[in-house]
Protein backbone atom coordinates (compact mmCIF):
# COMPACT_ATOMS: atom_id res chain seq x y z
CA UNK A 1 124.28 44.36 115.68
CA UNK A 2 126.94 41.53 115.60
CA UNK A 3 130.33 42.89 115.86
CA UNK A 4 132.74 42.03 113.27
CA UNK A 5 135.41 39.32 113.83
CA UNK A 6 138.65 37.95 112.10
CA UNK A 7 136.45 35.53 110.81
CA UNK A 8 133.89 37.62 108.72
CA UNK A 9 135.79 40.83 108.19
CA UNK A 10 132.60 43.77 108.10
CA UNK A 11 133.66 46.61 105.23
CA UNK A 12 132.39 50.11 105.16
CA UNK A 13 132.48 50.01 101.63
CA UNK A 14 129.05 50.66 99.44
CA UNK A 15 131.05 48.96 96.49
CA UNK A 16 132.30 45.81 98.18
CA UNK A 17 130.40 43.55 100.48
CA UNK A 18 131.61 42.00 103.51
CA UNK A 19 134.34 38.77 103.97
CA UNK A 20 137.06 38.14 103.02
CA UNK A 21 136.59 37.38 99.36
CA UNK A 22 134.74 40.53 98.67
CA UNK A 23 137.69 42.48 100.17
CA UNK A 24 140.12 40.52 98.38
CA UNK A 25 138.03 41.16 95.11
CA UNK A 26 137.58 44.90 96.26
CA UNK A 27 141.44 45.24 96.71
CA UNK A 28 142.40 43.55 93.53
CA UNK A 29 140.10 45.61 91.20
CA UNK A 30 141.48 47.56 88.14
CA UNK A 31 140.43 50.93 89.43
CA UNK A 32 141.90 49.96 93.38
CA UNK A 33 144.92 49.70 91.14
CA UNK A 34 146.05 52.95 89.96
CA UNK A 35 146.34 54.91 93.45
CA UNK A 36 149.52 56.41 94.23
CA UNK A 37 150.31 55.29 97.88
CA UNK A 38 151.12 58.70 100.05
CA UNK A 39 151.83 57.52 103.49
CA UNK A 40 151.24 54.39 105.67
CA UNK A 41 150.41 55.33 109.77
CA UNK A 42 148.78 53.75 112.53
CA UNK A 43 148.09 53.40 116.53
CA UNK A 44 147.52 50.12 118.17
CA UNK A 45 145.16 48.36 116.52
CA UNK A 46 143.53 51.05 113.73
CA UNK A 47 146.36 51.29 110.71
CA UNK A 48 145.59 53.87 107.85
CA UNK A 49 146.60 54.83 104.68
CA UNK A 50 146.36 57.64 102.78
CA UNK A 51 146.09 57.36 98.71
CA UNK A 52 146.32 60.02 95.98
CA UNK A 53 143.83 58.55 93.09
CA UNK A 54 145.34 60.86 89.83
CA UNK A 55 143.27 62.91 87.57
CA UNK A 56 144.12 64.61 84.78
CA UNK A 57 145.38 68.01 84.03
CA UNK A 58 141.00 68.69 84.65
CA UNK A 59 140.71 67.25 87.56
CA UNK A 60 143.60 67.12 90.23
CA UNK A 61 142.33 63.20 91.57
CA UNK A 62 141.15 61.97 95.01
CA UNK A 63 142.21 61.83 98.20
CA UNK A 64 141.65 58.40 99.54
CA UNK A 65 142.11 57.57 103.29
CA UNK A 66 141.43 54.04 104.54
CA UNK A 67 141.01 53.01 108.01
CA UNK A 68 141.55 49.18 109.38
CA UNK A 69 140.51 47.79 112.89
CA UNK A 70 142.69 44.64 113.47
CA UNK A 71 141.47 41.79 115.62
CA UNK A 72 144.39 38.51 116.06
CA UNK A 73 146.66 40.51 113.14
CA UNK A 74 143.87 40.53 110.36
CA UNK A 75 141.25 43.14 109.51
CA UNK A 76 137.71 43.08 111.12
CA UNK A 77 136.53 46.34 110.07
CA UNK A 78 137.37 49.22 106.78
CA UNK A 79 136.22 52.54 107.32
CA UNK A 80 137.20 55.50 104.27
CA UNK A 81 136.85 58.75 103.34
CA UNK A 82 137.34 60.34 99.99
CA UNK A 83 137.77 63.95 99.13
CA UNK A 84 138.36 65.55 95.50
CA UNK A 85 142.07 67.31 95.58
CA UNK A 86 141.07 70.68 94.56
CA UNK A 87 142.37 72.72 91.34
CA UNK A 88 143.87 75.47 93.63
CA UNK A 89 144.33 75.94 97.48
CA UNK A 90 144.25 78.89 99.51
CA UNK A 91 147.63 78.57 100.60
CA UNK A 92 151.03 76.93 99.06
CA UNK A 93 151.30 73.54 101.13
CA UNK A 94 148.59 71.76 98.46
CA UNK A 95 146.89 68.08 100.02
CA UNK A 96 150.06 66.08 98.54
């Protein structure tokens, strides 16, 4: 497997392919758009962010975490993970 440089960026993404216009397109898309950014963190060379995607008073939203490996200052690699924010938690901190 060819690893991923700052040249051709490789995204972990099933809805986006990989380079930097699909990323770009990926990023600028209506639905990338209505997140509500929760924190901003990172170590070395593997920034994150953590998203809340809303719902409605049915559905609490998403959690979204993204995951960048940075090669010369520009991303090489996107990992995520998405989890549904449950209705009710078992205790009273909540995910947000």
């Amino acid at each position: 497997m060819k690893r991923p440089s700052a040249a051709q960026p490789a995204l972990a993404q099933d809805s986006a392919g990989d380079g930097f216009s699909a990323g770009s397109s990926f990023a600028s898309s209506p639905s990338s758009q209505l997140v509500k950014r929760a924190a901003l963190c990172g170590h070395g060379w593997i920034p994150s962010v953590l998203d809340l995607e809303p719902g409605n008073p049915d559905n609490p939203g998403r959690a979204l975490a993204d995951f960048f490996r940075l090669e010369d200052g520009k991303v090489v690699e996107h990992w995520d993970v998405i989890q549904d924010v449950p209705k009710t938690a078992a205790n009273g901190n909540g995910m947000f």
